[in-house]
Protein backbone atom coordinates (compact mmCIF):
# COMPACT_ATOMS: atom_id res chain seq x y z
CA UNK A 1 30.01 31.20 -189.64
CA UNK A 2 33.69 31.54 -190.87
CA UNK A 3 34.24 35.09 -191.49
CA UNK A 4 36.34 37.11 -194.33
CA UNK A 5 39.51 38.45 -193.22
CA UNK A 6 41.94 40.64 -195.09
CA UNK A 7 44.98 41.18 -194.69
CA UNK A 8 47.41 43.60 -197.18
CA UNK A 9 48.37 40.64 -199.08
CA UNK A 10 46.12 37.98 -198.06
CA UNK A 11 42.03 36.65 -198.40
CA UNK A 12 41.08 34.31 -195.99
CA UNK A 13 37.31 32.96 -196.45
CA UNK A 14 35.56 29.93 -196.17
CA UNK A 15 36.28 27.51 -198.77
CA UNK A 16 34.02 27.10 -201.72
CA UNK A 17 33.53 23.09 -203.26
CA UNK A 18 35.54 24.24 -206.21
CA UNK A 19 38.66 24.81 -203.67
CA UNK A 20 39.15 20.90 -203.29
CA UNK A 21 42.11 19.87 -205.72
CA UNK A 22 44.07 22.88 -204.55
CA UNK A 23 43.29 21.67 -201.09
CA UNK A 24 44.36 17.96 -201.73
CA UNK A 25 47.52 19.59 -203.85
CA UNK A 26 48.13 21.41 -200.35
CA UNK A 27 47.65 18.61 -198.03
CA UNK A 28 49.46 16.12 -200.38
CA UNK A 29 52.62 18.71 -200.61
CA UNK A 30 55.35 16.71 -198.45
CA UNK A 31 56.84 19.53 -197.16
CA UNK A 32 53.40 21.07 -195.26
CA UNK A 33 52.05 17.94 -194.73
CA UNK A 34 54.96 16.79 -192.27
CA UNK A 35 54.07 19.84 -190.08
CA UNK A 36 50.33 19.19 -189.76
CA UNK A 37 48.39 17.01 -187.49
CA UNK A 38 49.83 13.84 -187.56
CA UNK A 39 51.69 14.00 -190.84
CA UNK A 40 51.33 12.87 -194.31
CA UNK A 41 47.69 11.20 -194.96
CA UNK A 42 46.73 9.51 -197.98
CA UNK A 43 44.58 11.39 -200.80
CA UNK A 44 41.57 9.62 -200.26
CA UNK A 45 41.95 11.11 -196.78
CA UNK A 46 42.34 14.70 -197.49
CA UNK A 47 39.66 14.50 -199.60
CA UNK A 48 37.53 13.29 -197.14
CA UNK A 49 38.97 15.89 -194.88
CA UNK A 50 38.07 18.29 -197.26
CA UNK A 51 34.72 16.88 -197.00
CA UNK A 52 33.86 17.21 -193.72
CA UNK A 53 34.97 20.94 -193.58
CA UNK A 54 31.53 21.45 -195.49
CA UNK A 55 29.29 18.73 -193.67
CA UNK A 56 30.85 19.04 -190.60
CA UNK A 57 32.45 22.12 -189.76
CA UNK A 58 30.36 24.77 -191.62
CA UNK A 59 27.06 22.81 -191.34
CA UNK A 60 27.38 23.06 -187.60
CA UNK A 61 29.27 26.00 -187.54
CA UNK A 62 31.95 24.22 -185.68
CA UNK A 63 35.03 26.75 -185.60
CA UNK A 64 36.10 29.22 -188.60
CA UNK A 65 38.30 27.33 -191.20
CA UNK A 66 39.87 29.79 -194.02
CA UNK A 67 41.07 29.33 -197.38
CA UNK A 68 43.85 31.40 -197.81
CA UNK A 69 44.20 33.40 -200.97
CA UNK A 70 46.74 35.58 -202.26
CA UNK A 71 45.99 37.18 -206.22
CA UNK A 72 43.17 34.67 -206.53
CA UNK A 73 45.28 31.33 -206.00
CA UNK A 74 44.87 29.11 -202.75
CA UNK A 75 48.20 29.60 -201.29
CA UNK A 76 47.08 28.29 -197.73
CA UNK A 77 44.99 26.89 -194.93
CA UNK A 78 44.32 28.24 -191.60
CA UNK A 79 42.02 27.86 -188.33
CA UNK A 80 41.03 28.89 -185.26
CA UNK A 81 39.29 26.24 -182.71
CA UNK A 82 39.09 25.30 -179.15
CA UNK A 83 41.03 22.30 -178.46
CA UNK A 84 41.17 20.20 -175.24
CA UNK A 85 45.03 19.61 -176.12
CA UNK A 86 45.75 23.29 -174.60
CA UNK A 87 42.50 23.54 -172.96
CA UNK A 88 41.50 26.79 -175.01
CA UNK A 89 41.85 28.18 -178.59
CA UNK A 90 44.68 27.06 -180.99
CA UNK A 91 45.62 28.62 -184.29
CA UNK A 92 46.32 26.36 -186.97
CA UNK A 93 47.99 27.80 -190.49
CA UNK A 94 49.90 26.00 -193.51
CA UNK A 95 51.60 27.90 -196.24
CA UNK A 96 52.38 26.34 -199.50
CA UNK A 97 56.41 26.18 -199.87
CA UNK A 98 56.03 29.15 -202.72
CA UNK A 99 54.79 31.76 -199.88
CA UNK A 100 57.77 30.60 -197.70
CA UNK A 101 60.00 33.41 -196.81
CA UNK A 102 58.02 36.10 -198.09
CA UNK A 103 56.47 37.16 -194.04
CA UNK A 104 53.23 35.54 -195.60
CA UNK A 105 52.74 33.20 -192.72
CA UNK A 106 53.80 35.94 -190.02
CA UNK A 107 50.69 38.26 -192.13
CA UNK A 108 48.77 35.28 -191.80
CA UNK A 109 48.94 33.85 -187.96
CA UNK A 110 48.36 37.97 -186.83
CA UNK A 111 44.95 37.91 -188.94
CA UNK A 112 43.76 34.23 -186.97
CA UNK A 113 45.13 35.91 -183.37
CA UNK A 114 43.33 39.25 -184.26
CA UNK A 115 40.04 37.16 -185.15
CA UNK A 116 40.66 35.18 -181.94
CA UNK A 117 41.06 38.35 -179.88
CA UNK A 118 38.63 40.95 -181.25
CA UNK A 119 35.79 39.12 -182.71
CA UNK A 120 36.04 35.79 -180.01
CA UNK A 121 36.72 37.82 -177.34
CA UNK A 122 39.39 35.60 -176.32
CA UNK A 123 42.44 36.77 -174.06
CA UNK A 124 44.93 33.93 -174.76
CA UNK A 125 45.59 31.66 -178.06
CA UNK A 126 47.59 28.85 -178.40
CA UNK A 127 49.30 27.32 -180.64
CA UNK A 128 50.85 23.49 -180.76
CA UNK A 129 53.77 22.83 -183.19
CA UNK A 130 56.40 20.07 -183.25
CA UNK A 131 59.78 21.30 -181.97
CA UNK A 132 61.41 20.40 -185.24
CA UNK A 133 59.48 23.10 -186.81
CA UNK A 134 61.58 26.01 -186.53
CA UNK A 135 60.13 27.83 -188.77
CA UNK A 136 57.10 28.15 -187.19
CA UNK A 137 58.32 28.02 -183.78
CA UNK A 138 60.86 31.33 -184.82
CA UNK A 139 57.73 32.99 -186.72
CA UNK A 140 55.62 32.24 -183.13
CA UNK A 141 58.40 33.76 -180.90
CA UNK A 142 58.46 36.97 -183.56
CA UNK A 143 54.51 37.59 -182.71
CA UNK A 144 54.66 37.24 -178.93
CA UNK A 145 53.54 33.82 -178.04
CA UNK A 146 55.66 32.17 -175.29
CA UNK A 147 56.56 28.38 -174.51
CA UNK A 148 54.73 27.11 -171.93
CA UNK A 149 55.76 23.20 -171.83
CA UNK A 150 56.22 20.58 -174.17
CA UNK A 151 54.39 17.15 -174.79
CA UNK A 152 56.00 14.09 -175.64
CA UNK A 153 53.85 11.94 -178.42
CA UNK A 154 53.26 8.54 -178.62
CA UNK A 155 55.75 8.16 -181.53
CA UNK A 156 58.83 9.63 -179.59
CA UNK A 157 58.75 13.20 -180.93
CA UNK A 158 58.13 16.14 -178.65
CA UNK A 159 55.36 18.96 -179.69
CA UNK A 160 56.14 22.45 -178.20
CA UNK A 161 52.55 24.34 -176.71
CA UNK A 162 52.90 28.32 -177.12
CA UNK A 163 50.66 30.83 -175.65
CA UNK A 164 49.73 34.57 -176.49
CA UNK A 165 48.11 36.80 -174.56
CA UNK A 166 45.98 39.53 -174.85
């Protein structure tokens, strides 16, 4: 079951059905949705994204999958799951461009390592971000993780894999 972390500015718990237009509104914002997965998806997809986080991911208890909160408003997403791309435990997190720049997201990935580390019981997490994304990639370097090789994707671009250890 997806736990409820705290942080001093953040909420991060499971989402609730009544989370799902301020999901889509996340997912649909150009500007995240570049940086995640495999970029932009359509509405209809997000939606049934959104979806599957309750049939799916809670009903089998899957991996923990946050809403991120800050004063009540969904200001994020964020998860923590094994992945055979890095052969272990990735962090995933998306700010909405308002929490840019305010050390939100630096608040944020410590709270999904710390979960990964002291409730997992996990002594390394990864993290896979496309080298365009300095932003994250600078925010990564900040908390410790460490390059550990790249992959080049089907489409040309190169994705950067990033380890922390315990």
């Amino acid at each position: 079951m997806t736990p409820t972390l705290r942080t001093e500015r953040l909420l991060l718990e499971p989402y609730v059905p009544e989370d799902e237009e301020a999901f889509v509104a996340l997912f649909q914002d150009a500007e995240v949705s570049r940086w995640m997965g495999d970029g932009p998806s359509s509405e209809a997809e997000d939606r049934a994204l959104f979806g599957r986080v309750f049939t799916k991911v809670y009903a089998q208890d899957l991996f923990a999958v946050w809403a991120v909160r800050r004063d009540g408003l969904l200001v994020g997403h964020a998860e923590i799951k094994r992945t055979d791309a890095v052969d272990g435990h990735e962090i995933i997190y998306a700010l909405a461009p308002t929490a840019w720049g305010t050390g939100l997201g630096t608040e944020l990935a410590q709270a999904v390592i710390a979960h990964g580390f002291e409730t997992l019981g996990l002594t390394e997490v990864h993290a896979t971000v496309a080298a365009a994304n300095e932003a994250s990639l600078t925010l990564l370097g900040r908390i410790g993780f460490e390059h550990m090789r790249d992959i080049e994707e089907d489409d040309g671009s190169t994705t950067r894999v990033l380890t922390r250890r315990r």
